[in-house]
Protein backbone atom coordinates (compact mmCIF):
# COMPACT_ATOMS: atom_id res chain seq x y z
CA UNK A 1 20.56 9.40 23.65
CA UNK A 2 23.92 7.23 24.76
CA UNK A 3 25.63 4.62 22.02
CA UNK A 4 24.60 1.97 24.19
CA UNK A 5 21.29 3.04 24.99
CA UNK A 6 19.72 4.66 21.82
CA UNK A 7 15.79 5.71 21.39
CA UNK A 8 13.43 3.10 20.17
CA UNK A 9 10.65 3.73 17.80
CA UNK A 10 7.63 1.88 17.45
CA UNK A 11 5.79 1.24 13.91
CA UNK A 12 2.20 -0.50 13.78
CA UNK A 13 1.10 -1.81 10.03
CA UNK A 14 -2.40 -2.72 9.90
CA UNK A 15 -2.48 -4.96 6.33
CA UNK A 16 -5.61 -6.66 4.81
CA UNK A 17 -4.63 -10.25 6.46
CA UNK A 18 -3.10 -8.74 10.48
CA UNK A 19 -1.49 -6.88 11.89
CA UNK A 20 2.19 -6.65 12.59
CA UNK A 21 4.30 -4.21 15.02
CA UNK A 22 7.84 -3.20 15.27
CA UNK A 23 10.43 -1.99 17.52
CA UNK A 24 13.59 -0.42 16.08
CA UNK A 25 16.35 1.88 17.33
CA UNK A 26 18.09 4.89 15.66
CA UNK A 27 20.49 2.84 14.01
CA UNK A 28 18.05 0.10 12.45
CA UNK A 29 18.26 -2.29 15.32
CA UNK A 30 15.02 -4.58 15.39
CA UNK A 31 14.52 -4.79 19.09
CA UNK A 32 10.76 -6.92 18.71
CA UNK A 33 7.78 -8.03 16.36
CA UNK A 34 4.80 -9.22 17.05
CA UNK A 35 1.64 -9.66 14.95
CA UNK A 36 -2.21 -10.52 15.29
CA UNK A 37 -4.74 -11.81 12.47
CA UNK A 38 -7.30 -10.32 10.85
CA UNK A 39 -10.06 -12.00 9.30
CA UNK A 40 -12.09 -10.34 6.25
CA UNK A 41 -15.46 -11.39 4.88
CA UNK A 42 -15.20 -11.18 0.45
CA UNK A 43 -18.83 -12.05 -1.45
CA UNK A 44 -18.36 -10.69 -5.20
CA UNK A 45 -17.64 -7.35 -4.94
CA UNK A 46 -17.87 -7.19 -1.06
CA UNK A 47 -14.70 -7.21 1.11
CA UNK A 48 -15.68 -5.90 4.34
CA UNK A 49 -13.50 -6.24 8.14
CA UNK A 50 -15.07 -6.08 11.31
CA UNK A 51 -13.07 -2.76 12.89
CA UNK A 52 -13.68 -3.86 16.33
CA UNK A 53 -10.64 -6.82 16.06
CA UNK A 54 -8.40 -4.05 14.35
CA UNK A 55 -7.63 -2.20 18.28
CA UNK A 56 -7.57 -5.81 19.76
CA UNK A 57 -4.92 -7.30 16.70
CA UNK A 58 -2.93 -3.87 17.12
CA UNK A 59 -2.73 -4.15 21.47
CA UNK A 60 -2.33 -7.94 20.66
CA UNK A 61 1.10 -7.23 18.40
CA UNK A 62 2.28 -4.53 20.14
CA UNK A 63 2.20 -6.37 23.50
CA UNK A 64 3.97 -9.12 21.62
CA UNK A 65 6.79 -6.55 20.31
CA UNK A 66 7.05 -5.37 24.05
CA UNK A 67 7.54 -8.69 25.24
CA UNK A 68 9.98 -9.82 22.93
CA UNK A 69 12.71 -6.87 24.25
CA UNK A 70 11.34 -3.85 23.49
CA UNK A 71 11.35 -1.86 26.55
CA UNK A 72 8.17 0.39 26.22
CA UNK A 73 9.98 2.59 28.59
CA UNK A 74 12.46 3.45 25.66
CA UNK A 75 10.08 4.07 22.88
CA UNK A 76 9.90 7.94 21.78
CA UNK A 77 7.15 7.74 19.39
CA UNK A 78 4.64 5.51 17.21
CA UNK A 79 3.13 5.97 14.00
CA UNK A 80 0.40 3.77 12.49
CA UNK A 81 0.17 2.94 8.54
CA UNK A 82 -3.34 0.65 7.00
CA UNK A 83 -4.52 -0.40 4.12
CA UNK A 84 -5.11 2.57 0.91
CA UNK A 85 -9.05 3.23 0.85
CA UNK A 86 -10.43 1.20 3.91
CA UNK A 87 -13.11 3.42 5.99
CA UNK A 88 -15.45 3.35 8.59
CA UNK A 89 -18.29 5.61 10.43
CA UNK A 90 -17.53 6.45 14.10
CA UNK A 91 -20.06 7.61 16.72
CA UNK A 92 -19.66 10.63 18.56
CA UNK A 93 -17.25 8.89 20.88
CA UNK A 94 -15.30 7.31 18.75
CA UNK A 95 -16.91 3.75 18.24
CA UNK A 96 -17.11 1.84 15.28
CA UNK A 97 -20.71 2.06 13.81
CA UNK A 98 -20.34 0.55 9.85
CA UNK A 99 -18.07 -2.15 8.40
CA UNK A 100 -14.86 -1.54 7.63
CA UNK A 101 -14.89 -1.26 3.05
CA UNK A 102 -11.92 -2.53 2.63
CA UNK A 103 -9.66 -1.60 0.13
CA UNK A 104 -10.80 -3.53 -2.69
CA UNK A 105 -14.88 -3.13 -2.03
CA UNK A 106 -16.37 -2.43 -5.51
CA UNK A 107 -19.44 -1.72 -4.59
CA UNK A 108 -20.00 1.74 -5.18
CA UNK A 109 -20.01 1.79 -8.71
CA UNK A 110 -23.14 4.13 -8.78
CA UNK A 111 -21.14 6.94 -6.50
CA UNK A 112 -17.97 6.49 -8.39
CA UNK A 113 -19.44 7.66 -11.46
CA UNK A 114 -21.18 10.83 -9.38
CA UNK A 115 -18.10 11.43 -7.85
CA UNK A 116 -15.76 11.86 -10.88
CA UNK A 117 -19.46 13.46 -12.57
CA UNK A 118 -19.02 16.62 -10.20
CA UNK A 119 -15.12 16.55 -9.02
CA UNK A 120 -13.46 16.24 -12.50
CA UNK A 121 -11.43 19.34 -12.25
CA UNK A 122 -10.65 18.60 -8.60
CA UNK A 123 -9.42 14.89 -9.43
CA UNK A 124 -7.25 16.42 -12.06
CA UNK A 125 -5.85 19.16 -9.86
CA UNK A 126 -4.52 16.19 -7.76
CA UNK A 127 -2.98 14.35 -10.73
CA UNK A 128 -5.43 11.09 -11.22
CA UNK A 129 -7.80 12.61 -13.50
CA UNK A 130 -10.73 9.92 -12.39
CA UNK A 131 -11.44 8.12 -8.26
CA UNK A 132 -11.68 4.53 -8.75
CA UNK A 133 -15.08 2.55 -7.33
CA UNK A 134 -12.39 1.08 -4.83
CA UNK A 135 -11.29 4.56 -3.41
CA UNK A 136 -12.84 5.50 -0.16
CA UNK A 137 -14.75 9.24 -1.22
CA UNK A 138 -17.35 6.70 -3.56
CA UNK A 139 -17.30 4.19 -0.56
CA UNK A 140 -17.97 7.10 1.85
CA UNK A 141 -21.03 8.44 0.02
CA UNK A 142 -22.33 4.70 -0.30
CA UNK A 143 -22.18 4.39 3.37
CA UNK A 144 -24.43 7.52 3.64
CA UNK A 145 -26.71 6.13 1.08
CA UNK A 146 -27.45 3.25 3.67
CA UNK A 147 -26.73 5.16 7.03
CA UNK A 148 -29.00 8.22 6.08
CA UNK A 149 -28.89 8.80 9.87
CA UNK A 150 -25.20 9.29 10.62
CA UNK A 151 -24.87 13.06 9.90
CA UNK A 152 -27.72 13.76 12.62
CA UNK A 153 -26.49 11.29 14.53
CA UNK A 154 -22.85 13.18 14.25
CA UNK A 155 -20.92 10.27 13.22
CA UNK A 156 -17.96 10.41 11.35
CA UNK A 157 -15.67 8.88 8.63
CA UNK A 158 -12.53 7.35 9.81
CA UNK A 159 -10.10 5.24 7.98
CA UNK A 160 -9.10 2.11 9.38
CA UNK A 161 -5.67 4.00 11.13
CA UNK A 162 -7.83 7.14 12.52
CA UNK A 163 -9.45 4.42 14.40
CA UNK A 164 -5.93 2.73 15.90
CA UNK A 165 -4.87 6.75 16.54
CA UNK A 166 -8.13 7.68 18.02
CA UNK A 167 -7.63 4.30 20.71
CA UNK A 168 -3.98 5.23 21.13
CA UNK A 169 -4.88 8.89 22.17
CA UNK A 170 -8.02 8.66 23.75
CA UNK A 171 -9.57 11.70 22.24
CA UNK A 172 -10.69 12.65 18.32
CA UNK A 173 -7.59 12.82 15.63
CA UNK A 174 -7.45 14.68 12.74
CA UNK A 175 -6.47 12.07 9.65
CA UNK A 176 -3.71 12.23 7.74
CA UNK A 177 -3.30 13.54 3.86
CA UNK A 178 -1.92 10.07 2.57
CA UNK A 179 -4.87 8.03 3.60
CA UNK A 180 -7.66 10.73 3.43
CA UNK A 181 -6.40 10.92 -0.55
CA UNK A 182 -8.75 8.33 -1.70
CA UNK A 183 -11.24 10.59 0.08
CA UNK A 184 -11.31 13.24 -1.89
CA UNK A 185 -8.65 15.40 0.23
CA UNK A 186 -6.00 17.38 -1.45
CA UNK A 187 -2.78 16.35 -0.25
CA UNK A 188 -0.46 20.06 -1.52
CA UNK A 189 -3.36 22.32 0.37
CA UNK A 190 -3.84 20.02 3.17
CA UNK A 191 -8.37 20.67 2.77
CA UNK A 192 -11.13 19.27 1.75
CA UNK A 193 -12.82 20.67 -1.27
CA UNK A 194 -15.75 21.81 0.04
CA UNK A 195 -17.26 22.44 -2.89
CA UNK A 196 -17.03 18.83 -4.30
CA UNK A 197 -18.24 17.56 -0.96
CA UNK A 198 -21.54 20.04 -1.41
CA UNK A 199 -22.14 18.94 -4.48
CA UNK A 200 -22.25 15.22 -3.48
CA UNK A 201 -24.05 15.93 -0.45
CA UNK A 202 -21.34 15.12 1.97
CA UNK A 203 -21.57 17.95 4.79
CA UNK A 204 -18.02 18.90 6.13
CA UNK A 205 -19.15 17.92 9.55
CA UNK A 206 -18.69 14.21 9.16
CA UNK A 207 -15.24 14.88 7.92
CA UNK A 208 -11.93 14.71 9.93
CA UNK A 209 -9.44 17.37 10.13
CA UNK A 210 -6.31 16.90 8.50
CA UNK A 211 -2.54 17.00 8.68
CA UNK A 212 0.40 15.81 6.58
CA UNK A 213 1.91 12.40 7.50
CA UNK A 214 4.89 12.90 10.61
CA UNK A 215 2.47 15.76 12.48
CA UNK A 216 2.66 15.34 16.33
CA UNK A 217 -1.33 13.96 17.42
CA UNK A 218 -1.13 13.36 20.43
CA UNK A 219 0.06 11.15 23.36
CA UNK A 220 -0.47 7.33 24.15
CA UNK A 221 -2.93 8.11 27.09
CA UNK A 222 -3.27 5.69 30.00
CA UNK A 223 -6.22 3.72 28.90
CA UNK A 224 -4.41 2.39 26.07
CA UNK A 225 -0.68 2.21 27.43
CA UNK A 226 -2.75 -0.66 30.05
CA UNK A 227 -4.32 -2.61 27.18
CA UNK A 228 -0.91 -2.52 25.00
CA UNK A 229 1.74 -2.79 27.31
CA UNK A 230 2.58 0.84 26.61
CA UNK A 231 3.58 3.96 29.08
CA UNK A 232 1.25 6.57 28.98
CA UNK A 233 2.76 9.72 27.01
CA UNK A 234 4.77 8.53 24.28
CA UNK A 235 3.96 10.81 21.33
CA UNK A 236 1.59 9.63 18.35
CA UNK A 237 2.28 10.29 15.41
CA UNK A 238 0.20 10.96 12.07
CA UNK A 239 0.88 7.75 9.66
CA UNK A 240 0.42 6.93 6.02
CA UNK A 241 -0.97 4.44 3.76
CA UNK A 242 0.30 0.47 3.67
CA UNK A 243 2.00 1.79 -0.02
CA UNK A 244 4.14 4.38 1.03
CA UNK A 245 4.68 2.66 4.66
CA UNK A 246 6.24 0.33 2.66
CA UNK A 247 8.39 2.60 0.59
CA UNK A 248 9.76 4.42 3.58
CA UNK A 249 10.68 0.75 5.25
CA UNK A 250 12.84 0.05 1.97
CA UNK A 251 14.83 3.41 2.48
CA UNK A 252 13.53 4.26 -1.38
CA UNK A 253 12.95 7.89 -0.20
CA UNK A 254 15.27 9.67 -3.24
CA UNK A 255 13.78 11.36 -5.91
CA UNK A 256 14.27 8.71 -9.02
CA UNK A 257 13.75 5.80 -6.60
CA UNK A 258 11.53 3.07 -6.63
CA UNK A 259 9.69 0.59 -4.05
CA UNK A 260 8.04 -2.36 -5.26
CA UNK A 261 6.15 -4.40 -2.97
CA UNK A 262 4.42 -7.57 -3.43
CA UNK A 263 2.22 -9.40 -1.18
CA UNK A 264 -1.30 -9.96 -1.40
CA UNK A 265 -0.93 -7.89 -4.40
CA UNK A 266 1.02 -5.46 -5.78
CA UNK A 267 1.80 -1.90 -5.38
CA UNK A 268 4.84 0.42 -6.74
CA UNK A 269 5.58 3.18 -5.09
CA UNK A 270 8.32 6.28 -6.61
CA UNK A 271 9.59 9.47 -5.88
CA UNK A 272 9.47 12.45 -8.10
CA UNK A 273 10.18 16.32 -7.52
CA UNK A 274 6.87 17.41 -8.82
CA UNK A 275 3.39 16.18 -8.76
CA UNK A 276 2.83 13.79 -11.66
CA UNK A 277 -0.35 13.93 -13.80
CA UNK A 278 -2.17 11.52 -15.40
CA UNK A 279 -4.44 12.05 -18.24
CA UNK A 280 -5.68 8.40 -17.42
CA UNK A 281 -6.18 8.75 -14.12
CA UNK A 282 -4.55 5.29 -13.11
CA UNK A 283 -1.32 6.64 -11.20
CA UNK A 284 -2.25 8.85 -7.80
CA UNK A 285 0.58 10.75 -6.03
CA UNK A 286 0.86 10.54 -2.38
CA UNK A 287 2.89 13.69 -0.73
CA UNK A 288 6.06 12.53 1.22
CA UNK A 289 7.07 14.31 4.44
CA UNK A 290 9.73 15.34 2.94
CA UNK A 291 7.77 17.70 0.76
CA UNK A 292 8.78 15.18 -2.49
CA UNK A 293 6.01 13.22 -4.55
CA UNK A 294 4.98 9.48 -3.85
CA UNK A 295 3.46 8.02 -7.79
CA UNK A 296 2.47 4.79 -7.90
CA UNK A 297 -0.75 2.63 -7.63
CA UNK A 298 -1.48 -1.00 -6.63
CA UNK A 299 -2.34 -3.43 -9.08
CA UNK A 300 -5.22 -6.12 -8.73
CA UNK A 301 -2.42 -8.99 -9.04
CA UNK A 302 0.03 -10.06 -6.42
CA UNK A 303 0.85 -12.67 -4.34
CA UNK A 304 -2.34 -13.55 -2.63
CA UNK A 305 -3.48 -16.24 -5.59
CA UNK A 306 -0.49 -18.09 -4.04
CA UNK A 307 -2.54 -18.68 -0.65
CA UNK A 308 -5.61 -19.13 -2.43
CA UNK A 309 -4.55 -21.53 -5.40
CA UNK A 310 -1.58 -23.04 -3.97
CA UNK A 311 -2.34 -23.50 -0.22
CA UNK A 312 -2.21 -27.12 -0.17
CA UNK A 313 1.39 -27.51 -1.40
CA UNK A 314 4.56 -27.42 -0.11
CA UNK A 315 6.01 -24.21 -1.74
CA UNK A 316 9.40 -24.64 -1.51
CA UNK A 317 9.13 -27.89 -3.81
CA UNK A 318 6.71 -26.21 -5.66
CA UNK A 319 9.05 -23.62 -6.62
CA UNK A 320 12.22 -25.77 -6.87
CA UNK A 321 9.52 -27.75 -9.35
CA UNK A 322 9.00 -24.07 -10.98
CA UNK A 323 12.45 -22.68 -11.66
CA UNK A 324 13.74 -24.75 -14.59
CA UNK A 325 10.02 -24.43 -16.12
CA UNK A 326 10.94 -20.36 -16.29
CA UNK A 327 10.54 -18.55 -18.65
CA UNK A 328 7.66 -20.38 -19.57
CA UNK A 329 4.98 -20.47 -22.59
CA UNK A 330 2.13 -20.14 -20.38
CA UNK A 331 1.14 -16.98 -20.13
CA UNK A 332 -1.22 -15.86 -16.97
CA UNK A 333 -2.95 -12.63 -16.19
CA UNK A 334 -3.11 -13.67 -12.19
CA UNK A 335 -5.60 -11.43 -10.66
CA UNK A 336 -6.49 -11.56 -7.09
CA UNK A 337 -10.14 -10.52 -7.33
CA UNK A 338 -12.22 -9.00 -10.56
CA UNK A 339 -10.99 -5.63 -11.99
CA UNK A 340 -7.68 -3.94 -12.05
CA UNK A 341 -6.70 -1.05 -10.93
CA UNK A 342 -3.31 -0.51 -11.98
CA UNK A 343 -0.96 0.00 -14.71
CA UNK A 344 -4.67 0.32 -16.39
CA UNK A 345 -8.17 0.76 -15.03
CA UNK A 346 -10.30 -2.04 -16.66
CA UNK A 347 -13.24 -2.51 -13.60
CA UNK A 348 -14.13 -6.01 -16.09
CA UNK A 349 -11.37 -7.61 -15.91
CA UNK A 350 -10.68 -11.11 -14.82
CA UNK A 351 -7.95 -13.48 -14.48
CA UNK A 352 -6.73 -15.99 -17.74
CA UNK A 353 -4.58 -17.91 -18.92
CA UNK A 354 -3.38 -18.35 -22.84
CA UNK A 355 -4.06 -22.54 -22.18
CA UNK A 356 -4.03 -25.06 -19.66
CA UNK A 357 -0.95 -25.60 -17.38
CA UNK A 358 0.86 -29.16 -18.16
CA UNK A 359 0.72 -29.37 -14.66
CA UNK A 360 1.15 -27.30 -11.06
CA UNK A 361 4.56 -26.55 -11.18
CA UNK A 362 4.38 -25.22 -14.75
CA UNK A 363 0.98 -23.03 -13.05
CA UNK A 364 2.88 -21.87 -10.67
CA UNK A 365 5.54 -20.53 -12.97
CA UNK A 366 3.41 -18.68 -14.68
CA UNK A 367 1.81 -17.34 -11.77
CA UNK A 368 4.68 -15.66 -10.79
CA UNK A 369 5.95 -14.74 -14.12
CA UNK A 370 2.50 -13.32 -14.63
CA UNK A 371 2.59 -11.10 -11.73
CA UNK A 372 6.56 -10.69 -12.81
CA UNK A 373 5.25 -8.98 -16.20
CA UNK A 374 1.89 -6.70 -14.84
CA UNK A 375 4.87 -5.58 -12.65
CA UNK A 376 6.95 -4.39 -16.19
CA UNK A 377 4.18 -2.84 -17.55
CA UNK A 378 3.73 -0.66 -14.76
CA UNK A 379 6.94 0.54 -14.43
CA UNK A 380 6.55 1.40 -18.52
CA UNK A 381 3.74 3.43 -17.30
CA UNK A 382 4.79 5.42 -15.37
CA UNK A 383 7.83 6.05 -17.61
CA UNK A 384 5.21 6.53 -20.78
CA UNK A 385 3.64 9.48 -17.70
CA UNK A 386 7.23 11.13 -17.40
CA UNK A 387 8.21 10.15 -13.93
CA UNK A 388 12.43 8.91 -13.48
CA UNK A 389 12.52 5.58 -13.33
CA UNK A 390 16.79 5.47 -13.41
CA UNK A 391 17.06 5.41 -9.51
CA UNK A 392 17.34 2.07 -7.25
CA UNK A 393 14.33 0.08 -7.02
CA UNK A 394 13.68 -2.20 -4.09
CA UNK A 395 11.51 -5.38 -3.40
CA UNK A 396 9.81 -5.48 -0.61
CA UNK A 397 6.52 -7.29 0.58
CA UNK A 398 6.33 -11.36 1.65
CA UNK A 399 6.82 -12.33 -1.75
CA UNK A 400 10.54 -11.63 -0.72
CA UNK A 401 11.19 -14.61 1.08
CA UNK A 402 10.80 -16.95 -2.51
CA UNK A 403 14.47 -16.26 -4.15
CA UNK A 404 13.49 -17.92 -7.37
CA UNK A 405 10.63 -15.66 -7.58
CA UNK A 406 13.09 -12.30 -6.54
CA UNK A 407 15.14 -13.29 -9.37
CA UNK A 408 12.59 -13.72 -11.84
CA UNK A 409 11.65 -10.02 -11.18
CA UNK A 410 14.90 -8.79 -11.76
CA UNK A 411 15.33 -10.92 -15.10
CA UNK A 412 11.67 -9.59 -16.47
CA UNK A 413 12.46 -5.99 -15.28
CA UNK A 414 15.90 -6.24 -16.96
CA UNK A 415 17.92 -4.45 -13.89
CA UNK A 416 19.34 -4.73 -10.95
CA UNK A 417 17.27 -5.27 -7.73
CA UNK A 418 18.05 -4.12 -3.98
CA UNK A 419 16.28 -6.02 -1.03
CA UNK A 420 16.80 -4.67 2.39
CA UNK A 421 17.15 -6.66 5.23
CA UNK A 422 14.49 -6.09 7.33
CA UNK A 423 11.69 -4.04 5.06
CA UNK A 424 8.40 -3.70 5.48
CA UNK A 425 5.90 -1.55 6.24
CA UNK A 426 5.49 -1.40 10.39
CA UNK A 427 9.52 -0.35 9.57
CA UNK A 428 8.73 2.20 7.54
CA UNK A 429 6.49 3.77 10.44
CA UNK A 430 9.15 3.50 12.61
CA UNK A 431 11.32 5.49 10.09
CA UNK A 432 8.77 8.36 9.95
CA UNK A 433 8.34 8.48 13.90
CA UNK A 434 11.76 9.10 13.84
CA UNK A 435 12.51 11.52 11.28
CA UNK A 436 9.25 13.32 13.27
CA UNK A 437 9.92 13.27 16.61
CA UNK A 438 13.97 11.99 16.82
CA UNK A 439 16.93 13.67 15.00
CA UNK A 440 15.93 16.84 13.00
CA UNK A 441 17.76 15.41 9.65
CA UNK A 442 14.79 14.60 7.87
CA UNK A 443 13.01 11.47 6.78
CA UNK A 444 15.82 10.67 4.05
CA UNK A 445 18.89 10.44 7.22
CA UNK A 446 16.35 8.77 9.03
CA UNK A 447 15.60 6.11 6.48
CA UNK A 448 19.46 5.79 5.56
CA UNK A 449 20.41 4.80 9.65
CA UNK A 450 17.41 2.22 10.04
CA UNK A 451 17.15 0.53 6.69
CA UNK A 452 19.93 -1.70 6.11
CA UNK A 453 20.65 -3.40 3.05
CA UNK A 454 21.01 -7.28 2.36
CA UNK A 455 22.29 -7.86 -0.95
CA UNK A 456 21.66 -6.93 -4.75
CA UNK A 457 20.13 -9.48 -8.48
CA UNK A 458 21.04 -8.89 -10.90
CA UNK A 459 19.24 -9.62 -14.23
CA UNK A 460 20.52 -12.84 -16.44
CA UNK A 461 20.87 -12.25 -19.70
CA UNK A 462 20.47 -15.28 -20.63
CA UNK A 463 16.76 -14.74 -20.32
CA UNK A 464 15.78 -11.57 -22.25
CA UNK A 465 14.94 -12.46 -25.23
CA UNK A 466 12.22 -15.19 -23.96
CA UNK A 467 10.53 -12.50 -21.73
CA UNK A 468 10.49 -9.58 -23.90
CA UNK A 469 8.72 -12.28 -26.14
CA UNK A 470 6.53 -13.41 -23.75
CA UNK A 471 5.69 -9.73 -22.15
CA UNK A 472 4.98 -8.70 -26.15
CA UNK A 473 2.28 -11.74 -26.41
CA UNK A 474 0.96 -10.77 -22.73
CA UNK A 475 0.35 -7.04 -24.36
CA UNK A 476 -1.38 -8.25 -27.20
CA UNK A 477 -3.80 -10.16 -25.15
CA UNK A 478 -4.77 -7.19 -22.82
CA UNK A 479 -5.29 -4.97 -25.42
CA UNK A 480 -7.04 -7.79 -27.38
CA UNK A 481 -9.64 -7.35 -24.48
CA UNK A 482 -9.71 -3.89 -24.45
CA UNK A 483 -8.49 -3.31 -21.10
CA UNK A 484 -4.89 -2.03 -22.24
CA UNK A 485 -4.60 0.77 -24.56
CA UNK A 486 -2.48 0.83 -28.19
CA UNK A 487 -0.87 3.51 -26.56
CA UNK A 488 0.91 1.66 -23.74
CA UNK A 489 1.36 -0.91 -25.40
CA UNK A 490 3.49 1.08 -28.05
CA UNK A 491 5.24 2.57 -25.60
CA UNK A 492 6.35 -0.72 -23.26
CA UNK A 493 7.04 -2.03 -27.03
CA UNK A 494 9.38 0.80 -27.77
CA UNK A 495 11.06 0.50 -24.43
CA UNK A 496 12.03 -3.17 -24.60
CA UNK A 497 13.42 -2.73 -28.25
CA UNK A 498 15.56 -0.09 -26.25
């Protein structure tokens, strides 16, 4: 590598509405995007993706990246994050056979309940105690409730990146530990339980191998380099969930440090030396490359009401409308679809609001202060669960790109908020093909040369005392329902009298 001709690296994020791709040198150049729709099919419970468009979205945005000035020619290795939980059966040769359960599916409420019936010890080995109906091991044994076939048949489970890798490579991938872990797999062994899986009635032959995110799978082979825009060879590397994609793209990789990303909804993502354990079984720890600990979960609230409630209005008046409405009476639990997952497990919940909104603007405030105060209460979780929370914490996600919304967070979180310049998670893969297969530093020197910071919030005081009030009633309510325990609440209590 020269100064004026440094190595590119290419990161491919496959999120629940496209698909977007990235090319970025050493030194956190952005040399291309391009990105590619995806289209999902929700019914109640049901949130299901057609896998076939997820190869044509990713050949669709990488051939846009390409095109834009990345010169294929220059890029040394990809890596390929999706969505936390979303699976699919394969054939024998590598073909989609089931719909893609997305993320969210909450259909398997039956095989949730065997699952944590006969891997209780295992689920607290790993730290969450209890699999949500959401995570892909229930979702896996559902699909083999209504594919009785597939182990004769020898297909396979895949999540939705094993099927991107599998295209890239032309040949069967192992998956890796950070998307497998809603799968049952145990992410400090790097196996399967095999035991668990007996006892459910999963034989180990429909089940991938596995490797920790940043192993070396294989090589872009020729059929795929012609459908991308690629050259055949460049080295493929094993990828992680959207989550922690997204917390490697901030540069949050220190122990103590904290990613919080909103989009369609929202998901916080720290670092810790140890494995974290909860008795509650609502945070999950994802293991780093690095050998560290990734807490964290992703709530049922986010941005995505914005699209859904708010799609016919301009949003930049909307939220000029909003901003001298803040802090605001109105209190809203915003959920993007039924049940939450995280900072509490309450499969019955639903979205409300304390009264009706004077008007849009005044909804839209509280939309985002809503989503503003789910996002304090988790970070008082995971503080109540021991984990440092005194490190920087960054925003990343789409909600980004509303400042009035930016600085609400920092106001309701009550400290000082870092947003990088160019985060998200297609960087973030980027980061890890280069602390993989670039300079031996590590993913932490890695992160520090490609991230680059924009600027810093800072919390107004001006505006405590109205949100610790209005975070207090927003407790009350929850555990009025019974979703939020006395417990947490006493504890976020006791940390904003702090």
């Amino acid at each position: 590598m020269t100064g004026a001709d440094p190595d590119v690296w290419l990161g491919i994020d496959l999120g629940t509405q496209g698909v977007r791709a990235v090319a970025v040198t050493s030194d956190g150049r952005l040399l291309g995007t391009g990105s590619s729709p995806l289209t999902s099919h929700r019914r109640g419970e049901r949130h299901e993706q057609d896998p076939g468009q997820w190869w044509r979205a990713v050949c669709s945005a990488v051939g846009q990246t390409c095109a834009a000035g990345a010169d294929p020619r220059r890029i040394r290795a990809v890596a390929v994050d999706a969505t936390s939980g979303t699976l699919t059966l394969t054939d024998r040769h590598g073909r989609c056979v089931a719909p893609g359960l997305m993320y969210d599916d909450g259909r398997a409420t039956v095989e949730t309940e065997q699952v944590n019936a006969l891997g209780e010890q295992q689920w607290a080995k790993a730290g969450y105690r209890r699999m949500q109906r959401s995570w892909g091991l229930p979702k896996l044994r559902w699909l083999l409730d209504r594919y009785p076939h597939a182990v004769a048949d020898g297909w396979r489970l895949a999540h939705q990146n094993d099927v991107i890798n599998r295209n890239l490579v032309g040949h069967e991938v192992p998956t890796d530990t950070s998307n497998a872990l809603k799968s049952g797999a145990d992410a400090a062994a790097v196996t399967w339980p095999e035991q668990v899986f007996a006892a459910l009635g999963i034989p180990t032959a429909i089940l991938p191998g596995l490797v920790m995110p940043g192993t070396l799978i294989g090589e872009v082979c020729a059929g795929a380099a012609a459908e991308c825009g690629l050259v055949p060879g460049i080295p493929v590397v094993a990828g992680m969930t959207d989550g922690c994609a997204a917390q490697l793209g901030s540069g949050a990789t220190a122990v103590g440090s904290w990613n919080s990303a909103l989009g369609t909804t929202l998901v916080l993502k720290g670092v810790t030396e140890d494995l974290l354990h909860d008795p509650n079984g609502v945070v999950y720890s994802h293991r780093s490359p690095s050998g560290h600990w990734l807490p964290g979960g992703a709530s049922s609230t986010g941005a995505g009401l914005v699209a859904r409630e708010f799609a016919d209005a301009g949003l930049d008046r909307l939220t000029d409308e909003a901003a001298p409405l803040l802090p605001t009476g109105l209190l809203r639990y915003p959920l993007v679809s039924p049940g939450e997952r995280f900072p509490f497990v309450a499969p019955d919940a639903i979205a409300f609001s304390s009264r009706e909104p004077a008007g849009r603007a005044e909804d839209f405030a509280a939309l985002m202060q809503g989503v503003a105060y789910l996002e304090r209460l988790c970070f008082d979780y995971v503080d109540l669960l021991g984990a440092p929370t005194d490190g920087a914490v960054v925003l990343t996600g789409g909600a980004t790109r509303n400042p009035v919304w930016n600085q609400l967070r920092a106001d309701v979180l009550r400290r000082p908020l870092s947003l990088p310049r160019h985060a998200q998670p297609a960087l973030g893969m980027a980061v890890l093909a280069a602390s993989a297969c670039g300079d031996p530093g590590g993913l932490d020197r890695a992160a520090a040369a490609m991230v680059r910071p924009d600027r810093v919030l800072e919390p107004r005081l001006s505006h405590r005392s109205a949100h610790d009030e209005g975070y207090a009633r927003l407790l009350g309510l929850l555990v009025q329902r019974g979703w939020l325990s006395e417990t947490v609440s006493a504890h976020a209590r006791e940390r904003t009298a702090q």
